[in-house]
PDB file of N, CA and C in Angstrom:
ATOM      1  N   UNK A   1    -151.310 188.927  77.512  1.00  0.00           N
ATOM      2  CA  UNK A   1    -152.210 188.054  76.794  1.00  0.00           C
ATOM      3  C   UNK A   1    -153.601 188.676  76.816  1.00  0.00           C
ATOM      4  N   UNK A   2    -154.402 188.528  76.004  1.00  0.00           N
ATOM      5  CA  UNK A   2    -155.468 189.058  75.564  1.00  0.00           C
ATOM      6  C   UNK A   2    -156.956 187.552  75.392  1.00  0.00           C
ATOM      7  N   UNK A   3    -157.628 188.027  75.571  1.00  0.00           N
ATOM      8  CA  UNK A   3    -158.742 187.086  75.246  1.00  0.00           C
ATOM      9  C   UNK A   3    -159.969 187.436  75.246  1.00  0.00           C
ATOM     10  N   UNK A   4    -160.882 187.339  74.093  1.00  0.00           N
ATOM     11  CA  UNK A   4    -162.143 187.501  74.465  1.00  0.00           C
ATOM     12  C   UNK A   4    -163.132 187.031  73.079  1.00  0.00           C
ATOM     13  N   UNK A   5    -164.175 186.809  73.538  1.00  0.00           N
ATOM     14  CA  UNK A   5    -165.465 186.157  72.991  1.00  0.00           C
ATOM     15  C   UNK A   5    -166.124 186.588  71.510  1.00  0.00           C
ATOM     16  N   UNK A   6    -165.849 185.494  70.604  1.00  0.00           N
ATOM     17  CA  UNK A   6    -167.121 185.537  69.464  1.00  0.00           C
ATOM     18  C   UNK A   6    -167.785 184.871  68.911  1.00  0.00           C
ATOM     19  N   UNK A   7    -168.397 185.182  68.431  1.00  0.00           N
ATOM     20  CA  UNK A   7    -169.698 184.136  67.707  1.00  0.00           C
ATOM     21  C   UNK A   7    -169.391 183.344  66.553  1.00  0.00           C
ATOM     22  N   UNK A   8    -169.649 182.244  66.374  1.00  0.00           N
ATOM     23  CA  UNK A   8    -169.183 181.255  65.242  1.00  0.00           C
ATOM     24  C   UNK A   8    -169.230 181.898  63.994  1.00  0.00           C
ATOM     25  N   UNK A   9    -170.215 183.140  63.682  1.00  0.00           N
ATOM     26  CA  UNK A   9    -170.011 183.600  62.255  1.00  0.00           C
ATOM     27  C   UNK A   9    -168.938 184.841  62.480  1.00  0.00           C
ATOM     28  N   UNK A  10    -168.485 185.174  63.512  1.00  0.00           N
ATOM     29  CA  UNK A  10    -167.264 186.257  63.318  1.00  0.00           C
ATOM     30  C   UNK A  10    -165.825 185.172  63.267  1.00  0.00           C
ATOM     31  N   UNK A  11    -166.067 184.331  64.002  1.00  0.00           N
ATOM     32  CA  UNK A  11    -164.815 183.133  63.862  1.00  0.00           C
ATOM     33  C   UNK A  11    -164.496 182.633  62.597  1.00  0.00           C
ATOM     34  N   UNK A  12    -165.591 182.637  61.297  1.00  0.00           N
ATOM     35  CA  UNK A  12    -165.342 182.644  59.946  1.00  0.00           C
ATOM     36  C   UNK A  12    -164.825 183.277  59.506  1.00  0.00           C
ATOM     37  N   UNK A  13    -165.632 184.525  60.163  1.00  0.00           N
ATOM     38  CA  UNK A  13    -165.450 185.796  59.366  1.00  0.00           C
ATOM     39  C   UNK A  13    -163.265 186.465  59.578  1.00  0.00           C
ATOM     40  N   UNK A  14    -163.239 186.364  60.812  1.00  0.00           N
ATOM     41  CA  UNK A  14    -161.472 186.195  60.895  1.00  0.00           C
ATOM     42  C   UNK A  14    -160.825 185.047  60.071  1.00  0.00           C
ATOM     43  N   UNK A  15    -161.536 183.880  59.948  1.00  0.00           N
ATOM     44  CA  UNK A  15    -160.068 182.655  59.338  1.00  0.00           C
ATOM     45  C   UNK A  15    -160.566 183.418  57.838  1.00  0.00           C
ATOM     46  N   UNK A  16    -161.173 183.725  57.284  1.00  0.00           N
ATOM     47  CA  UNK A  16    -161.265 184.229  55.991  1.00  0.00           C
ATOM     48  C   UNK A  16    -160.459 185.628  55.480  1.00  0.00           C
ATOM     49  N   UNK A  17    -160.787 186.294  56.680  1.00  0.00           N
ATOM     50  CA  UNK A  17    -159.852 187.516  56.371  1.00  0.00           C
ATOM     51  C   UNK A  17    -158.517 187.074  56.411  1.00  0.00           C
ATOM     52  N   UNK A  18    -158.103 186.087  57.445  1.00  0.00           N
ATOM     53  CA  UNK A  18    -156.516 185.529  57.418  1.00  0.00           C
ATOM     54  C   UNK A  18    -156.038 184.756  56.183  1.00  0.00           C
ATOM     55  N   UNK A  19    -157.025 184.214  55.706  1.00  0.00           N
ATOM     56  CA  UNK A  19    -156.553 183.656  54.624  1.00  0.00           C
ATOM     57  C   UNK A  19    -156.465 183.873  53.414  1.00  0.00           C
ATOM     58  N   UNK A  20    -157.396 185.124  53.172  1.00  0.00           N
ATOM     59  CA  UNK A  20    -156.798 185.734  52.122  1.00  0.00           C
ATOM     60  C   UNK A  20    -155.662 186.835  52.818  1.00  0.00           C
ATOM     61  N   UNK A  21    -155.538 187.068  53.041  1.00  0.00           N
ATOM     62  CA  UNK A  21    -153.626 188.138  53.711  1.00  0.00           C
ATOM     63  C   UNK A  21    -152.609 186.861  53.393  1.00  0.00           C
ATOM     64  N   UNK A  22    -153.251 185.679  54.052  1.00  0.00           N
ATOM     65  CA  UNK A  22    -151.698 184.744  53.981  1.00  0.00           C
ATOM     66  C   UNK A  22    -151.756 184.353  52.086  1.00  0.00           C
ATOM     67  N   UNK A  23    -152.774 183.795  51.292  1.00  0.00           N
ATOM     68  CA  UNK A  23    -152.713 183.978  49.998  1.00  0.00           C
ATOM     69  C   UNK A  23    -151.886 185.219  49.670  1.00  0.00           C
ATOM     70  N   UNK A  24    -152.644 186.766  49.761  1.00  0.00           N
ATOM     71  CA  UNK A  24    -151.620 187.346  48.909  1.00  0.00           C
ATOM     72  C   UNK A  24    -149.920 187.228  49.683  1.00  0.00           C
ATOM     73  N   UNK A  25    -149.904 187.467  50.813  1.00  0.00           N
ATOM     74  CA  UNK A  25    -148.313 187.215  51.197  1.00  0.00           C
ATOM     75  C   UNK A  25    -147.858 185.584  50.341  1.00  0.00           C
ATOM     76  N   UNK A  26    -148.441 184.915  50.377  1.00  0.00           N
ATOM     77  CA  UNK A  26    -147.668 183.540  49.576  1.00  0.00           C
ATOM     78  C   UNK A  26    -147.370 184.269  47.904  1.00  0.00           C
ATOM     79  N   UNK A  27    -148.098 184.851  47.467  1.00  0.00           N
ATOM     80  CA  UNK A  27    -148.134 184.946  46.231  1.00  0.00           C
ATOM     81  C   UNK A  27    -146.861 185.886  45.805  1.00  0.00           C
ATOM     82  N   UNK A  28    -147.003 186.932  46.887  1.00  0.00           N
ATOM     83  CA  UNK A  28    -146.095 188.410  46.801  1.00  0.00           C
ATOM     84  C   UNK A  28    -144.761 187.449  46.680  1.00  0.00           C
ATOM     85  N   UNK A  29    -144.595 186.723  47.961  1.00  0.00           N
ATOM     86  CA  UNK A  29    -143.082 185.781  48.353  1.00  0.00           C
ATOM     87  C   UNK A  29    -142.497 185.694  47.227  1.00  0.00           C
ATOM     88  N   UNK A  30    -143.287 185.129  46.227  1.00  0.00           N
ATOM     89  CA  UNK A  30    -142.852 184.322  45.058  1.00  0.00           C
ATOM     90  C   UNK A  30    -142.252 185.194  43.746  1.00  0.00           C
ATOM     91  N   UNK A  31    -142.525 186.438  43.915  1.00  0.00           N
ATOM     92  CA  UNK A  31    -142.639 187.550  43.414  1.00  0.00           C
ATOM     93  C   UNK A  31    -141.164 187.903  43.127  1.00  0.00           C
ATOM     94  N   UNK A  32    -140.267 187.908  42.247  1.00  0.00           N
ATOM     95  CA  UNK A  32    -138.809 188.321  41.971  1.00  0.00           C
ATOM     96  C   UNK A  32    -138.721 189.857  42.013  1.00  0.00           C
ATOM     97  N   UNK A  33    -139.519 190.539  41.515  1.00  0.00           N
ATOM     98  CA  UNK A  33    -139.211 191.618  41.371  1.00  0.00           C
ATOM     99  C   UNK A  33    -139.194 192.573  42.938  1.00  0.00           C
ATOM    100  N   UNK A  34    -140.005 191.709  44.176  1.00  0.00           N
ATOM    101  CA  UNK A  34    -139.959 192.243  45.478  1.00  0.00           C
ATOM    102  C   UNK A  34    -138.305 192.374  46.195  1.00  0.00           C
ATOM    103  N   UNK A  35    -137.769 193.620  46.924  1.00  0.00           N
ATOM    104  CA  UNK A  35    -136.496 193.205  47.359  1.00  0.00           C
ATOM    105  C   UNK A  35    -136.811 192.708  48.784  1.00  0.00           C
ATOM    106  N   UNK A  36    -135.674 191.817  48.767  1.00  0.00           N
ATOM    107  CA  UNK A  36    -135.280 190.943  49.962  1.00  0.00           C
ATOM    108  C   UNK A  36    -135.779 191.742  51.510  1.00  0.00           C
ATOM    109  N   UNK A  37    -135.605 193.059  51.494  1.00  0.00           N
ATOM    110  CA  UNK A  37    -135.807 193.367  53.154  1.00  0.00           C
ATOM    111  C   UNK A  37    -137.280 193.439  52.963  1.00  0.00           C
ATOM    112  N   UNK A  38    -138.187 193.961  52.149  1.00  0.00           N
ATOM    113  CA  UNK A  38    -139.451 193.802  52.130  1.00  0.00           C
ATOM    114  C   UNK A  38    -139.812 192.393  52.281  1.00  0.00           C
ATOM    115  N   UNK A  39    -139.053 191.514  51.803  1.00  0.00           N
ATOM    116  CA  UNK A  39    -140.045 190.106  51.787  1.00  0.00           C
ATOM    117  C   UNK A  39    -139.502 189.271  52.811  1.00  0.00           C
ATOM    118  N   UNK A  40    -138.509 189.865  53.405  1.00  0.00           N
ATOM    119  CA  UNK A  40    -138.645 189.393  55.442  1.00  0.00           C
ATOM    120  C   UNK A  40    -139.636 189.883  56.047  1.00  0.00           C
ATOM    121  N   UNK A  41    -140.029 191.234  56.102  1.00  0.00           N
ATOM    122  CA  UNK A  41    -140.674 191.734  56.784  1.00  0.00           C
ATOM    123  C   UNK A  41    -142.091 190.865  56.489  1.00  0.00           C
ATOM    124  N   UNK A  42    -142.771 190.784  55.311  1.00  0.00           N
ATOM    125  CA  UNK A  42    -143.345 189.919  55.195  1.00  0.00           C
ATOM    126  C   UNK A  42    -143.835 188.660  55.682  1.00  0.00           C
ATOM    127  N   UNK A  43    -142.634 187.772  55.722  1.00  0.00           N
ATOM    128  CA  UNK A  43    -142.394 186.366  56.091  1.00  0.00           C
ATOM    129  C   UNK A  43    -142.647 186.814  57.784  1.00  0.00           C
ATOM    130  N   UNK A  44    -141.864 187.901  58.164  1.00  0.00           N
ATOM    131  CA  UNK A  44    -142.976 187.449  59.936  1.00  0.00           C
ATOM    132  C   UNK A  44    -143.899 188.484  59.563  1.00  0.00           C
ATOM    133  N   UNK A  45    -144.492 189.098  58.769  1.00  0.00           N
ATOM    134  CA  UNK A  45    -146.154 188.950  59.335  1.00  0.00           C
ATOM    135  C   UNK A  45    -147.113 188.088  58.646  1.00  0.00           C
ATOM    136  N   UNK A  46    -146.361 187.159  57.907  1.00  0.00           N
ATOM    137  CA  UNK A  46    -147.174 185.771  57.721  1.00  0.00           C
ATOM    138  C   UNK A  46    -146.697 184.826  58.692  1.00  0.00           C
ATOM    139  N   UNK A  47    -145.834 184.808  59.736  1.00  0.00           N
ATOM    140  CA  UNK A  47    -145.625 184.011  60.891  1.00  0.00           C
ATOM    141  C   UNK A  47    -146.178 184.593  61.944  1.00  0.00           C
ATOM    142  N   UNK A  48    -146.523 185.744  61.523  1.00  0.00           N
ATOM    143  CA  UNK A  48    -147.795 186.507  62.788  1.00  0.00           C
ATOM    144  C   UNK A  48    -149.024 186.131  62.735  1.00  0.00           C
ATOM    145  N   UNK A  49    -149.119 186.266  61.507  1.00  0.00           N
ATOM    146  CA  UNK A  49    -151.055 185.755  60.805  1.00  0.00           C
ATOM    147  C   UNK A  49    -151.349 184.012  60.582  1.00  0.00           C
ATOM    148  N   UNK A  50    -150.343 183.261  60.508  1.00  0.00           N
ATOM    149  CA  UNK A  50    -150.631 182.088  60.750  1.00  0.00           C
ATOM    150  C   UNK A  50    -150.562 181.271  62.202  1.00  0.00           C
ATOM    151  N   UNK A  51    -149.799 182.032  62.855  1.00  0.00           N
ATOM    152  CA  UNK A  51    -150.264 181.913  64.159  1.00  0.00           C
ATOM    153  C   UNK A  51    -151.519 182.290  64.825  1.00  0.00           C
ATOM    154  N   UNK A  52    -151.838 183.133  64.676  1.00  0.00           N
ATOM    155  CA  UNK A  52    -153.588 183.409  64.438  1.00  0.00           C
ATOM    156  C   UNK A  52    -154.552 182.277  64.090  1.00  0.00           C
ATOM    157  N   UNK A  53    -153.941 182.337  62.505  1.00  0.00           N
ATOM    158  CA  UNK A  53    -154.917 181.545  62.089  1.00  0.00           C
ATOM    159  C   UNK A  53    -155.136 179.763  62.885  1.00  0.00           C
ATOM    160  N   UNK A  54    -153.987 179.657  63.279  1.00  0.00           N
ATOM    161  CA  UNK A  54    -154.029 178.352  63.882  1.00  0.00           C
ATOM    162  C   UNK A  54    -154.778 178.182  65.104  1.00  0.00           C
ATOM    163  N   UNK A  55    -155.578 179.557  65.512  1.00  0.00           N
ATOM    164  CA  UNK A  55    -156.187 179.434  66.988  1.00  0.00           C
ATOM    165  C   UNK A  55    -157.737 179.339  66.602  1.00  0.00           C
ATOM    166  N   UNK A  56    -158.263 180.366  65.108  1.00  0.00           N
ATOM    167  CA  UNK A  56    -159.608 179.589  64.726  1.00  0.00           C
ATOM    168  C   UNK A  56    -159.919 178.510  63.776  1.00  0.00           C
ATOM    169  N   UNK A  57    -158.750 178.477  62.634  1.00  0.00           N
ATOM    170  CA  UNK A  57    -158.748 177.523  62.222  1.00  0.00           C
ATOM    171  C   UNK A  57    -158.573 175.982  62.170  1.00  0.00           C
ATOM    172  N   UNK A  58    -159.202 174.910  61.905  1.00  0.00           N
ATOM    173  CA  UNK A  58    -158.883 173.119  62.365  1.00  0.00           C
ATOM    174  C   UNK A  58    -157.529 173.251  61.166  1.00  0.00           C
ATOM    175  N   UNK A  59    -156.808 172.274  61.852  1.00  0.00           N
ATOM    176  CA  UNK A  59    -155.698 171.830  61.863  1.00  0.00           C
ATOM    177  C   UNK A  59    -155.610 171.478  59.730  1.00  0.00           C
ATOM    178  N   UNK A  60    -156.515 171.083  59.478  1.00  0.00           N
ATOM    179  CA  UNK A  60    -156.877 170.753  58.231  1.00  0.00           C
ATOM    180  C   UNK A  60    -156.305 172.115  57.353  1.00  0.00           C
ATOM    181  N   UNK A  61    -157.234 173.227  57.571  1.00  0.00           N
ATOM    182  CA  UNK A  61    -157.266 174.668  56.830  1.00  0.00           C
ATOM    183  C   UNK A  61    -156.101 175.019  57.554  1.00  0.00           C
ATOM    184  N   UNK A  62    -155.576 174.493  58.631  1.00  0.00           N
ATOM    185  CA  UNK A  62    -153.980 175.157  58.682  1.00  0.00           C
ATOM    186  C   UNK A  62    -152.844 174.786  57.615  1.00  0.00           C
ATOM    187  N   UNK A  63    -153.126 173.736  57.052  1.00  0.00           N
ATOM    188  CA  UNK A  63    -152.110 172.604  56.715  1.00  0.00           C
ATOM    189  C   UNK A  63    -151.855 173.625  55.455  1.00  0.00           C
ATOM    190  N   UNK A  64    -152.838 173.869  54.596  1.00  0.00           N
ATOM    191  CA  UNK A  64    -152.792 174.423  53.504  1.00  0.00           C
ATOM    192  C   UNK A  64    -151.799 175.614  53.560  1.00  0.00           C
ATOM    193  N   UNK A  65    -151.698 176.199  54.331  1.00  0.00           N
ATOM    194  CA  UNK A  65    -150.764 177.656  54.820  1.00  0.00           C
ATOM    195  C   UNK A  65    -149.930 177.886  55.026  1.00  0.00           C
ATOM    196  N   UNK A  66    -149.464 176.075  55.424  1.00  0.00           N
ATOM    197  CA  UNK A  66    -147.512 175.759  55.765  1.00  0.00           C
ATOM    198  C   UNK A  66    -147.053 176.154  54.558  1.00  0.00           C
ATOM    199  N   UNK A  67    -145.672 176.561  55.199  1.00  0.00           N
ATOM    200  CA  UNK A  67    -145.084 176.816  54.375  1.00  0.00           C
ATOM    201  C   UNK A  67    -143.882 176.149  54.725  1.00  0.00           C
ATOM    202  N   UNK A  68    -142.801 175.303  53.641  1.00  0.00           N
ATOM    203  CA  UNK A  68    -141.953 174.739  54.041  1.00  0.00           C
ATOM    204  C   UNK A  68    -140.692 175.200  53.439  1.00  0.00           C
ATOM    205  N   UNK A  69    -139.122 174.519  53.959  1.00  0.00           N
ATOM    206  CA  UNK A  69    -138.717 175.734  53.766  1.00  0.00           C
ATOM    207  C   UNK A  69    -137.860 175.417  52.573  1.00  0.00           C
ATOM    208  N   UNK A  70    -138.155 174.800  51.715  1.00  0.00           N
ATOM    209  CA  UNK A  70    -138.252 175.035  50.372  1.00  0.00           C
ATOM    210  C   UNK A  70    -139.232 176.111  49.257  1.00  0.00           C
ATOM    211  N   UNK A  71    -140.020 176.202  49.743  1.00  0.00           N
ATOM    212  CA  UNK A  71    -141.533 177.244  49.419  1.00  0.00           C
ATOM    213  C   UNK A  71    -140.611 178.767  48.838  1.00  0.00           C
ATOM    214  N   UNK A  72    -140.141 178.915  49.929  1.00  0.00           N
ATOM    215  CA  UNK A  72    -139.670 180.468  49.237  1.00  0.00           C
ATOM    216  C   UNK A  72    -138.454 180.136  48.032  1.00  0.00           C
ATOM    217  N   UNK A  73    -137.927 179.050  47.903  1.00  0.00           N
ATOM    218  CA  UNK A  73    -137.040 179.046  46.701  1.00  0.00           C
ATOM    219  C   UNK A  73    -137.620 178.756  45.658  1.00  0.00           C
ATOM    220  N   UNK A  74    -138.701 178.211  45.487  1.00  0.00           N
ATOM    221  CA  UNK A  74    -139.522 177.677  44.134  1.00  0.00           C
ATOM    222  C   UNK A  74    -140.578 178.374  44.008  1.00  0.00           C
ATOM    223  N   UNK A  75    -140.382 178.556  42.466  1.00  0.00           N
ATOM    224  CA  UNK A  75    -140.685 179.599  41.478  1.00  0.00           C
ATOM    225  C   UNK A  75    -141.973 179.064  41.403  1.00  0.00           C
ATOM    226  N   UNK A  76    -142.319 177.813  40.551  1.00  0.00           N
ATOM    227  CA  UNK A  76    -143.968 177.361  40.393  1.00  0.00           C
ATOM    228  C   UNK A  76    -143.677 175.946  40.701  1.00  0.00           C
ATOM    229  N   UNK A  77    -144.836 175.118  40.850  1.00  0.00           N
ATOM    230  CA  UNK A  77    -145.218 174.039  40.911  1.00  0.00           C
ATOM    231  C   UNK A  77    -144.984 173.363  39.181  1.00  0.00           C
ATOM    232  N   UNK A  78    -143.700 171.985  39.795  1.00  0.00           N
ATOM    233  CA  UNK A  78    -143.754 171.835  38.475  1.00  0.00           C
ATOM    234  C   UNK A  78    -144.803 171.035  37.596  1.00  0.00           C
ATOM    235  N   UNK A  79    -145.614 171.062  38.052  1.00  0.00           N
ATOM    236  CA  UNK A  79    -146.878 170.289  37.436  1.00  0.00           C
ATOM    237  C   UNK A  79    -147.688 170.989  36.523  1.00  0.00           C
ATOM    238  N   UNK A  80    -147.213 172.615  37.062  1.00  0.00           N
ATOM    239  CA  UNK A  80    -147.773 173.590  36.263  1.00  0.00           C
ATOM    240  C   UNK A  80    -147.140 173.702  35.258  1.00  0.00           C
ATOM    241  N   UNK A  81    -146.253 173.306  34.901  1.00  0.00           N
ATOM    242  CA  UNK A  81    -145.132 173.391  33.242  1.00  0.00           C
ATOM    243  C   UNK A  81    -145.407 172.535  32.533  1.00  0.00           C
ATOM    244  N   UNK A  82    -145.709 171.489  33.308  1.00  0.00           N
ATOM    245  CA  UNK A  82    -146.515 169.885  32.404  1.00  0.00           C
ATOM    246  C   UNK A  82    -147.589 170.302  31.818  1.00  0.00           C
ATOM    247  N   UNK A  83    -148.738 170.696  32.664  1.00  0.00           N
ATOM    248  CA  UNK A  83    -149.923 170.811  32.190  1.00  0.00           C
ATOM    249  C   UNK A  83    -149.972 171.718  31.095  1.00  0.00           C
ATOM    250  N   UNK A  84    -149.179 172.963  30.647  1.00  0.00           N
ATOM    251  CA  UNK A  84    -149.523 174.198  30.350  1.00  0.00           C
ATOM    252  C   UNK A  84    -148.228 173.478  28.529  1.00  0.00           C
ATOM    253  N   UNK A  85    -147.543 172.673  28.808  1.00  0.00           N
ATOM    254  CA  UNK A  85    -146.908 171.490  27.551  1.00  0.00           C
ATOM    255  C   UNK A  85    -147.781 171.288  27.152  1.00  0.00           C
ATOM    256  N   UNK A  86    -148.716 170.385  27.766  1.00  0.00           N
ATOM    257  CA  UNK A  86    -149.432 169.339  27.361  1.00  0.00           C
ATOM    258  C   UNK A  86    -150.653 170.080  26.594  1.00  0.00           C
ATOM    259  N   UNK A  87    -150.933 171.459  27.057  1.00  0.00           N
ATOM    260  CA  UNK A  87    -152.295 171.933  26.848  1.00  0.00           C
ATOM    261  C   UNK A  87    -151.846 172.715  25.029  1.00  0.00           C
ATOM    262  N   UNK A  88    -150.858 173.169  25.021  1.00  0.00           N
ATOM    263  CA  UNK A  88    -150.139 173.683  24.258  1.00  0.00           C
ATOM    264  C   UNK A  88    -149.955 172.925  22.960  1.00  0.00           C
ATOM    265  N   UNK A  89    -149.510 171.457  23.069  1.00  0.00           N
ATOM    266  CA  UNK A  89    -149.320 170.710  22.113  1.00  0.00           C
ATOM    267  C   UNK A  89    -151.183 170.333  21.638  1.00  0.00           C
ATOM    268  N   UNK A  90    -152.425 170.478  21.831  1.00  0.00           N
ATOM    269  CA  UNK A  90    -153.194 170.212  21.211  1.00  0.00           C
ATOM    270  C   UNK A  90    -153.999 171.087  20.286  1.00  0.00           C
TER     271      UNK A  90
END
């Protein structure tokens, strides 16, 4: 185990760098054209980096990062097919 000391603007400065890595890994996931052994390897080092993130980040900015385990089977949010109908028909 490891431990040691930083200052509230480097403690930003890490949940920000983590959270954009866990963005693009969410995004890549979703990605069809990635093969399967690449996007394990992936999935634990976004179970590496959100473990991280859960030690500077509040529980709040964690929530956003879950991933559940439906997440890797769905393609988009279907709200996004509604909206992009709806925007279409005017």
């Amino acid at each position: 185990m490891l431990g040691f000391m930083i200052s509230g603007i480097e403690q930003k400065e890490i949940e920000y760098l983590l959270k954009r890595e866990l963005d693009e890994i969410l995004f890549d996931l979703m990605d069809e054209r990635i093969d399967q052994v690449v996007k394990r390897a992936m999935e634990e080092r976004y179970k590496i980096l959100f473990n991280i993130l859960k030690r500077v980040a509040s529980p709040k900015e964690c929530f956003k990062y879950m991933r559940t385990k439906t997440s890797s089977k769905r393609k988009e949010h279907p709200s996004k097919d509604t909206w992009k109908g709806s925007q279409a028909k005017k």
